[in-house]
PDB file of N, CA and C in Angstrom:
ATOM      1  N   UNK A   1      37.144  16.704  -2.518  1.00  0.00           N
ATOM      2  CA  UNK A   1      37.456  16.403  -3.889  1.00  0.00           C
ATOM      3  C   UNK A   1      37.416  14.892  -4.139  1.00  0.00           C
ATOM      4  N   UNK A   2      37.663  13.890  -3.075  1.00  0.00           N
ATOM      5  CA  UNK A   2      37.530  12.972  -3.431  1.00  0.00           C
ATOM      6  C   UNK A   2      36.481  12.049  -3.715  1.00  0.00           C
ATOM      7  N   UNK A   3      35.170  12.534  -2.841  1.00  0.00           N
ATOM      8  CA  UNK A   3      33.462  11.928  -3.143  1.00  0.00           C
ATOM      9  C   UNK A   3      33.853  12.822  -4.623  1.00  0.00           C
ATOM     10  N   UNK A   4      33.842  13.731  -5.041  1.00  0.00           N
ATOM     11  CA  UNK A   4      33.950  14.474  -6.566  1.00  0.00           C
ATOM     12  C   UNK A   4      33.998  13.642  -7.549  1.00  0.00           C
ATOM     13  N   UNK A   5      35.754  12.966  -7.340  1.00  0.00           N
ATOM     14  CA  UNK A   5      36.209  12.587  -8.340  1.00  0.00           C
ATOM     15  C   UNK A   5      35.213  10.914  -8.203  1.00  0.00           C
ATOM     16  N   UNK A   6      35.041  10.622  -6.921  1.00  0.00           N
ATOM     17  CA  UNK A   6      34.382   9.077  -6.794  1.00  0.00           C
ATOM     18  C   UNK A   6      32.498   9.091  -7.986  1.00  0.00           C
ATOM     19  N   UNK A   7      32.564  10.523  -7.896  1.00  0.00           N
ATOM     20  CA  UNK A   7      30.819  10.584  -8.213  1.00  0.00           C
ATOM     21  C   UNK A   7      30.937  10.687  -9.488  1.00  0.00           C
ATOM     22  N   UNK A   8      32.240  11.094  -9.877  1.00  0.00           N
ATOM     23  CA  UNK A   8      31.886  11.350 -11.616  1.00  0.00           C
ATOM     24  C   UNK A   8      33.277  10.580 -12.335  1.00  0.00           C
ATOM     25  N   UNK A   9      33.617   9.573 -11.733  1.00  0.00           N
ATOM     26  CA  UNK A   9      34.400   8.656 -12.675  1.00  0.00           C
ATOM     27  C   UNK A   9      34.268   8.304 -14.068  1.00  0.00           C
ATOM     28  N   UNK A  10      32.483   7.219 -13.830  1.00  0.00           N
ATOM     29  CA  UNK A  10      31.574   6.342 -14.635  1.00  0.00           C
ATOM     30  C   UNK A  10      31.055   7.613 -15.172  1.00  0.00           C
ATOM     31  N   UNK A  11      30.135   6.948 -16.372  1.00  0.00           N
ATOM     32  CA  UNK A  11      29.391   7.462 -16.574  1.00  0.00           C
ATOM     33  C   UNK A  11      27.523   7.246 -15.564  1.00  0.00           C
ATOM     34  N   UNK A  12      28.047   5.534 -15.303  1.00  0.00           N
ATOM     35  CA  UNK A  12      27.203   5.858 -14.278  1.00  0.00           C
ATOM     36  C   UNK A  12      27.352   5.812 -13.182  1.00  0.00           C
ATOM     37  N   UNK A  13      28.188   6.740 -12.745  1.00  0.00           N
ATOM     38  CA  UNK A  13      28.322   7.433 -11.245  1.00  0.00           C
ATOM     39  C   UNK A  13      27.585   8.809 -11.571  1.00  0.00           C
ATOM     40  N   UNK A  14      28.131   9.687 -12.596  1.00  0.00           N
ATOM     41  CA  UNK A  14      27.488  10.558 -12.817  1.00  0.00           C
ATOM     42  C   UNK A  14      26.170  10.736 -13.387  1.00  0.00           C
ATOM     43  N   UNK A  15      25.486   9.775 -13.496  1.00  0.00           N
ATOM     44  CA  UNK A  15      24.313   9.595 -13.367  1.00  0.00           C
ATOM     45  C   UNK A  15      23.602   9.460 -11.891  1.00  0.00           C
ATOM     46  N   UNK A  16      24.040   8.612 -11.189  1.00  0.00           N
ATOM     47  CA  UNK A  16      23.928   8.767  -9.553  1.00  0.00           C
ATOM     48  C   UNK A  16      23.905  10.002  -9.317  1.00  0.00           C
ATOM     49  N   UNK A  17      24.757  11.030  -9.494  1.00  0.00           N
ATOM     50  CA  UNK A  17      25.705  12.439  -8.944  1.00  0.00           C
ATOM     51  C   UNK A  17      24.029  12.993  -8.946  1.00  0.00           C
ATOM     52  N   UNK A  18      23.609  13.105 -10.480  1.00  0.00           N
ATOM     53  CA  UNK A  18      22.483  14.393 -10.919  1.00  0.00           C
ATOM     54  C   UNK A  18      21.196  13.606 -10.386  1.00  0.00           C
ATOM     55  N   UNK A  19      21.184  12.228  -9.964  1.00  0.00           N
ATOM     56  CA  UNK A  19      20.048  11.811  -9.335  1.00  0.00           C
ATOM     57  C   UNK A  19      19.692  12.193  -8.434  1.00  0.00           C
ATOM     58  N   UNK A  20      20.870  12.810  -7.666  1.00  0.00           N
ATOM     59  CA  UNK A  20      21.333  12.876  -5.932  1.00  0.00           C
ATOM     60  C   UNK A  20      20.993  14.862  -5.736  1.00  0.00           C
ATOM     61  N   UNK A  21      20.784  15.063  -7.271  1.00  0.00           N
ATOM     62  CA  UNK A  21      20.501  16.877  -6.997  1.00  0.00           C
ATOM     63  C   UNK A  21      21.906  17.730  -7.623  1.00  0.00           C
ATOM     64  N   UNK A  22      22.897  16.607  -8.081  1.00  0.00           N
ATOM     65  CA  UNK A  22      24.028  17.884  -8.382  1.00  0.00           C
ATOM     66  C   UNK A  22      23.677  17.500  -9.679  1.00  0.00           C
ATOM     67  N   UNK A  23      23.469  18.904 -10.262  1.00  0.00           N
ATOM     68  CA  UNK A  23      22.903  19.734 -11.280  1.00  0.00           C
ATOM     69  C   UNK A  23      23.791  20.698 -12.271  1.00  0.00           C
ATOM     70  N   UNK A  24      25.333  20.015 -12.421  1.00  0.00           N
ATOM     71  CA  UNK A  24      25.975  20.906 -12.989  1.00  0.00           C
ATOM     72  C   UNK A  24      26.407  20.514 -14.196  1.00  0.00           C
ATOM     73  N   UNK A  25      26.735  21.639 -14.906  1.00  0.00           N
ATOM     74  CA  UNK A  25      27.335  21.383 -16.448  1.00  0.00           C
ATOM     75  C   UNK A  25      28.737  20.261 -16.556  1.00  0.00           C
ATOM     76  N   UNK A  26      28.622  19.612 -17.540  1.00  0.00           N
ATOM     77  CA  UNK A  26      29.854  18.594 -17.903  1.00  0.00           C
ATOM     78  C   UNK A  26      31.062  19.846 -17.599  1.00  0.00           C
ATOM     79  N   UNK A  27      31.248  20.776 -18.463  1.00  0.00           N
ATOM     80  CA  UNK A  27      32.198  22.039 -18.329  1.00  0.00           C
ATOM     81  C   UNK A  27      32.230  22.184 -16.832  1.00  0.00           C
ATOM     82  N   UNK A  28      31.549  22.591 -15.866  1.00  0.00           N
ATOM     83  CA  UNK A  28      31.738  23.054 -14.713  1.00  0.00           C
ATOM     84  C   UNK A  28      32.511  22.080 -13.971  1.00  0.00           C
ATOM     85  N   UNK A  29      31.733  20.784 -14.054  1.00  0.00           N
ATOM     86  CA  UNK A  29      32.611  18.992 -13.400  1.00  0.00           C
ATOM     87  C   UNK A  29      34.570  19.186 -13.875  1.00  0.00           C
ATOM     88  N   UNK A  30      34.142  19.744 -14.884  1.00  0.00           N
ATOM     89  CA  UNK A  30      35.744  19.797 -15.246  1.00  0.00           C
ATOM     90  C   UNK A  30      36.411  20.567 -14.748  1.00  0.00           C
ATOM     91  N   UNK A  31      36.286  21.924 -14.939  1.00  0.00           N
ATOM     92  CA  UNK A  31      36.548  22.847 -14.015  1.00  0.00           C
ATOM     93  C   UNK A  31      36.925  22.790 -12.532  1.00  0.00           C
ATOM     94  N   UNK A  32      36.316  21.831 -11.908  1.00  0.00           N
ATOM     95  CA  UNK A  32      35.853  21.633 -10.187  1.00  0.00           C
ATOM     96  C   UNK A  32      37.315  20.610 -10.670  1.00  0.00           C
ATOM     97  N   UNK A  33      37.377  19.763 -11.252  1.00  0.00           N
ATOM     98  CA  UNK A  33      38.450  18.401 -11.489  1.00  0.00           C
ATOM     99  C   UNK A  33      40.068  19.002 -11.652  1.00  0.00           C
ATOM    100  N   UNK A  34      39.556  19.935 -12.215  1.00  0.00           N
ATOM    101  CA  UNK A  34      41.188  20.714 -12.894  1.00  0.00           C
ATOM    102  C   UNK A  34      41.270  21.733 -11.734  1.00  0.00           C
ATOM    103  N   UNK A  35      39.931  22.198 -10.871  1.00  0.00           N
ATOM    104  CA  UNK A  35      40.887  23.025  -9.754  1.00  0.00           C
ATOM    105  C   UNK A  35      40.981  24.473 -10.404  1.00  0.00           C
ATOM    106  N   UNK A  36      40.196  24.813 -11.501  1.00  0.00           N
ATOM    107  CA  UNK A  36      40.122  25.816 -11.921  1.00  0.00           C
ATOM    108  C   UNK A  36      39.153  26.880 -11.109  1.00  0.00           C
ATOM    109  N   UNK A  37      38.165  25.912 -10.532  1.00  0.00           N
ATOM    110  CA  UNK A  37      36.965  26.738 -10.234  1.00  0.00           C
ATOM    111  C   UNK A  37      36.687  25.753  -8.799  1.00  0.00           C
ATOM    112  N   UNK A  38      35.898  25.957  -7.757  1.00  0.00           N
ATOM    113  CA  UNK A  38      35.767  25.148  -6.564  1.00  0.00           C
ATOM    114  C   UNK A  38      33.523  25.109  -6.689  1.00  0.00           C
ATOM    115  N   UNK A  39      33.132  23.972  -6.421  1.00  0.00           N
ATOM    116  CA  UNK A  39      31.830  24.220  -5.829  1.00  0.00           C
ATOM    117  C   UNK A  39      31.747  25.111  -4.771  1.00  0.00           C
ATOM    118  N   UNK A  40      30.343  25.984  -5.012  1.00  0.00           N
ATOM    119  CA  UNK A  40      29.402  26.345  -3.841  1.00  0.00           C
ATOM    120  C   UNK A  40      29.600  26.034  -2.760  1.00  0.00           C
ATOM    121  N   UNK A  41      28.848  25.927  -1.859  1.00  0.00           N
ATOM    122  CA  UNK A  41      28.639  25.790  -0.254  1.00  0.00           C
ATOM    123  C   UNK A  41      27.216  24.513  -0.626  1.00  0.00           C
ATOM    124  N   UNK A  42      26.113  25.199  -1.461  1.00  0.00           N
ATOM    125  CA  UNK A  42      25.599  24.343  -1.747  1.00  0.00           C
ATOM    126  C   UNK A  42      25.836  23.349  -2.213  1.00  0.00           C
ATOM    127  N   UNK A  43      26.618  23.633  -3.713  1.00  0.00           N
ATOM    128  CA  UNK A  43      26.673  22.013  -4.468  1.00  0.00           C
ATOM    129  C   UNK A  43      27.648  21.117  -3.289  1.00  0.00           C
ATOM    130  N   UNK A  44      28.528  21.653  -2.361  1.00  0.00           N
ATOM    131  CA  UNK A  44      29.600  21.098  -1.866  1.00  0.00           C
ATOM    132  C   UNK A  44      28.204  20.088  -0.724  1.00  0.00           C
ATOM    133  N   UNK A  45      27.636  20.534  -0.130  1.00  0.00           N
ATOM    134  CA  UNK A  45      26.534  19.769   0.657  1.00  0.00           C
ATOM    135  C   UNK A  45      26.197  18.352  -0.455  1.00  0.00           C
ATOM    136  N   UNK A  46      25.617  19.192  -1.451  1.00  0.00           N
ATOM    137  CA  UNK A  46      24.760  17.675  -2.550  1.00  0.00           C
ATOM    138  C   UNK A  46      25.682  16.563  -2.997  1.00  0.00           C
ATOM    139  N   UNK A  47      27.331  17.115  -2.787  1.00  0.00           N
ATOM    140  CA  UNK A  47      28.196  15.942  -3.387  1.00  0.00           C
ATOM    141  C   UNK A  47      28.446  14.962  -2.038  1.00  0.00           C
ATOM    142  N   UNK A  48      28.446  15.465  -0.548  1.00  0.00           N
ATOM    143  CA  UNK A  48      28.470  14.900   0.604  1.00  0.00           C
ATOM    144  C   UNK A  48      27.521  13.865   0.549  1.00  0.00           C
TER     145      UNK A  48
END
């Protein structure tokens, strides 16, 4: 969670993030932030 929260602070971190292949909805980033919902196996690799 913490590369997470490091990748999508900025706006351009999260620009880095979707450069890097993570490909997810603003809604979903939130979700993953609030602990509502957890990444994949995959996305969890692309945020590493």
């Amino acid at each position: 969670m913490a590369r997470l929260n490091y990748l999508t602070r900025t706006d351009h971190a999260r620009t880095a993030a979707r450069d890097a292949g993570l490909t997810v909805t603003d809604r979903t980033l939130k979700a993953w932030l609030d602990g509502k919902r957890s990444p994949s196996k995959k996305n969890l690799a692309r945020i590493e």
